[in-house]
Protein backbone atom coordinates (compact mmCIF):
# COMPACT_ATOMS: atom_id res chain seq x y z
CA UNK A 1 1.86 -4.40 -5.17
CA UNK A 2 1.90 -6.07 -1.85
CA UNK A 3 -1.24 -7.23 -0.33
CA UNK A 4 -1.97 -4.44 2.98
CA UNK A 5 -2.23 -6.52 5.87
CA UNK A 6 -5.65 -6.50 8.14
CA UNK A 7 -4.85 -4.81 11.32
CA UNK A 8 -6.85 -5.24 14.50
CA UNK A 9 -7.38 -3.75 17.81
CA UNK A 10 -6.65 -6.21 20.91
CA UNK A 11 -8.39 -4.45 24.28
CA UNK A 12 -7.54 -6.90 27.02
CA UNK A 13 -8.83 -6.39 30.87
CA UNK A 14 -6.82 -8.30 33.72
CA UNK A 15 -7.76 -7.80 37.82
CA UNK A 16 -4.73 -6.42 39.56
CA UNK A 17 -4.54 -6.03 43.32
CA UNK A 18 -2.96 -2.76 43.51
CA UNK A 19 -3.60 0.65 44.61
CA UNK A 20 -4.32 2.78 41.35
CA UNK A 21 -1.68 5.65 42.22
CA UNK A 22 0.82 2.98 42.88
CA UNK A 23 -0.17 0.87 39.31
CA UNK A 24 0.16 4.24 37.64
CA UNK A 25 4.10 4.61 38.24
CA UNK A 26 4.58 0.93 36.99
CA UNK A 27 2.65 2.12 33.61
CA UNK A 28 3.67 5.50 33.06
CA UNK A 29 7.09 6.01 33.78
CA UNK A 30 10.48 4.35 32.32
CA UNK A 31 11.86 3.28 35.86
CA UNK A 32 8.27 1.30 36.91
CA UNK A 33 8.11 0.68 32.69
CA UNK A 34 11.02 -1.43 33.13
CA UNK A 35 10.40 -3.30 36.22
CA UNK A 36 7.87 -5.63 34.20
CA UNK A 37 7.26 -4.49 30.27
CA UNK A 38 10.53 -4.29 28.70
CA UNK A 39 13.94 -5.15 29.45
CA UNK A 40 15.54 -1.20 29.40
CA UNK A 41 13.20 1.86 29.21
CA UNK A 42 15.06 5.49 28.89
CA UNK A 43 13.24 8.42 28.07
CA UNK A 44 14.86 11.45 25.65
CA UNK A 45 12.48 14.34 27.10
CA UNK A 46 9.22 14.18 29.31
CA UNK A 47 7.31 12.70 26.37
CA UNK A 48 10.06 10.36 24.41
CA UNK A 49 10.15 7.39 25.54
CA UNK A 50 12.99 4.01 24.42
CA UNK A 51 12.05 0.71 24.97
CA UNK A 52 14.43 -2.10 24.66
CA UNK A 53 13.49 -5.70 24.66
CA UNK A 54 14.85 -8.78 25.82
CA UNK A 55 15.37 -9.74 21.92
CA UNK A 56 17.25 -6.86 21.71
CA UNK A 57 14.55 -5.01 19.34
CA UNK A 58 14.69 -1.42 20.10
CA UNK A 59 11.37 0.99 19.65
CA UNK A 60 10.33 4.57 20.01
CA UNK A 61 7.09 5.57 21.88
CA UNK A 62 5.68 9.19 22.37
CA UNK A 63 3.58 9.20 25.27
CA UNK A 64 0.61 11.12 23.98
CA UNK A 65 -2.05 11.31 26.92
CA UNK A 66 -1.42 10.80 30.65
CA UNK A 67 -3.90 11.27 33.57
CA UNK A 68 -2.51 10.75 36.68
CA UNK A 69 -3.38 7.36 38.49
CA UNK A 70 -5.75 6.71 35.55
CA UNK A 71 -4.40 5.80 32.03
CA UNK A 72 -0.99 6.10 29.70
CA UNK A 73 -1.41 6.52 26.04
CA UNK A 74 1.44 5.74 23.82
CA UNK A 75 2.16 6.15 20.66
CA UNK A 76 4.28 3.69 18.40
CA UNK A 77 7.34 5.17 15.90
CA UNK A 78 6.47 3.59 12.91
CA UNK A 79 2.82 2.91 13.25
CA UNK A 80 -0.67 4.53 11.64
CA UNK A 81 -1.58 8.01 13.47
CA UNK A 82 -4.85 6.78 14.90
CA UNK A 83 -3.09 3.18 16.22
CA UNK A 84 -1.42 3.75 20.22
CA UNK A 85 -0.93 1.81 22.99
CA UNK A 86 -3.07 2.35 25.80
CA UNK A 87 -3.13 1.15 29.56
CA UNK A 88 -5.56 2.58 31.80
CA UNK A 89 -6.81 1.52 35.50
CA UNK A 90 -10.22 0.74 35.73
CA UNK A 91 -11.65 1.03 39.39
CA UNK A 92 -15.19 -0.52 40.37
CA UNK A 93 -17.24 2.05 41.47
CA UNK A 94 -19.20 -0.59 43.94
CA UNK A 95 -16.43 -2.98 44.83
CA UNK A 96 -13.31 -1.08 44.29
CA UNK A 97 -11.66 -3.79 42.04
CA UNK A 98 -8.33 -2.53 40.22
CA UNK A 99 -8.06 -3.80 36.36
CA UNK A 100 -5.53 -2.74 34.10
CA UNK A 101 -7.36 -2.40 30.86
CA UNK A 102 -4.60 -2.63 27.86
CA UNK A 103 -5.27 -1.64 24.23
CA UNK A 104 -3.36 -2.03 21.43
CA UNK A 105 -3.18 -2.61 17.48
CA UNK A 106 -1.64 -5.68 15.48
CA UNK A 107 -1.61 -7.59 12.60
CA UNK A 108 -4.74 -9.26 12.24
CA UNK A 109 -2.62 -12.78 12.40
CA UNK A 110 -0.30 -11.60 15.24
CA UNK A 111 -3.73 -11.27 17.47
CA UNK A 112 -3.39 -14.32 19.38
CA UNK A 113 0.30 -13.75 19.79
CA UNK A 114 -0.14 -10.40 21.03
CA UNK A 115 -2.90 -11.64 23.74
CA UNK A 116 -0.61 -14.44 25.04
CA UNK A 117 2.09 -11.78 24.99
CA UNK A 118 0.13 -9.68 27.25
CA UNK A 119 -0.45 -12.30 29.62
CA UNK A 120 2.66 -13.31 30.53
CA UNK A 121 3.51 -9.35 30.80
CA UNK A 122 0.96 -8.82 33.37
CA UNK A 123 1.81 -11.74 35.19
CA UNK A 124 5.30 -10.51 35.45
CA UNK A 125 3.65 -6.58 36.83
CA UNK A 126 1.40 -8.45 39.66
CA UNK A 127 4.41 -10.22 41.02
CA UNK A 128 6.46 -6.37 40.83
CA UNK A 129 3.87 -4.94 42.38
CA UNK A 130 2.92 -8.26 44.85
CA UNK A 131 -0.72 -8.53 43.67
């Protein structure tokens, strides 16, 4: 029987200087989805989201949990029921800083892949957005 592999949960935080409301559309909808996180993003009803990627992989999402200007919770075709990706705006309460705070789940040896992944996405969403 194949050996299970380990999974693990990556939770990232990166400063963004941008308006919460306006971060929001870039992380919860497939036209501002697209702009910076995958190469096409359609959606099949309010919840069903497509990505395509530059390799030319294609994946389902759900989008399980919005709140508006906060956080977008999606969930993975193919992956365990409690696993998702998450990315929610954090905002300082005392200085008003913007993060985006990402979460996801990997293979325990795709970790360090996934984290370098992440940082070259969020590079690519301050220069959309001009942070």
């Amino acid at each position: 029987m194949p050996k299970k592999q380990s999974r693990a949960q990556v939770v990232l935080e990166f400063p963004i200087n941008c308006s919460p409301s306006i971060l929001y559309n870039y992380i919860s909808n497939a036209s501002g989805l697209q702009e910076w996180f995958a190469h096409k993003v359609t959606t099949k009803s309010r919840t069903d989201f497509v990505f395509q990627f530059d390799d030319g992989q294609e994946t389902k999402a759900t989008l399980l949990k919005s709140v508006n200007n906060k956080l977008a919770r999606f969930k993975w075709e193919n992956t365990t029921e409690d696993e998702y990706m998450e990315m929610e705006i954090i905002v300082d309460e005392l200085t008003e800083d913007v993060a985006v705070k990402i979460t996801e789940f990997c293979n325990l040896e795709e970790k360090r892949e996934i984290e370098e992944l992440w940082h070259a996405q969020l590079e690519i969403l301050r220069d959309v957005v001009g942070a």
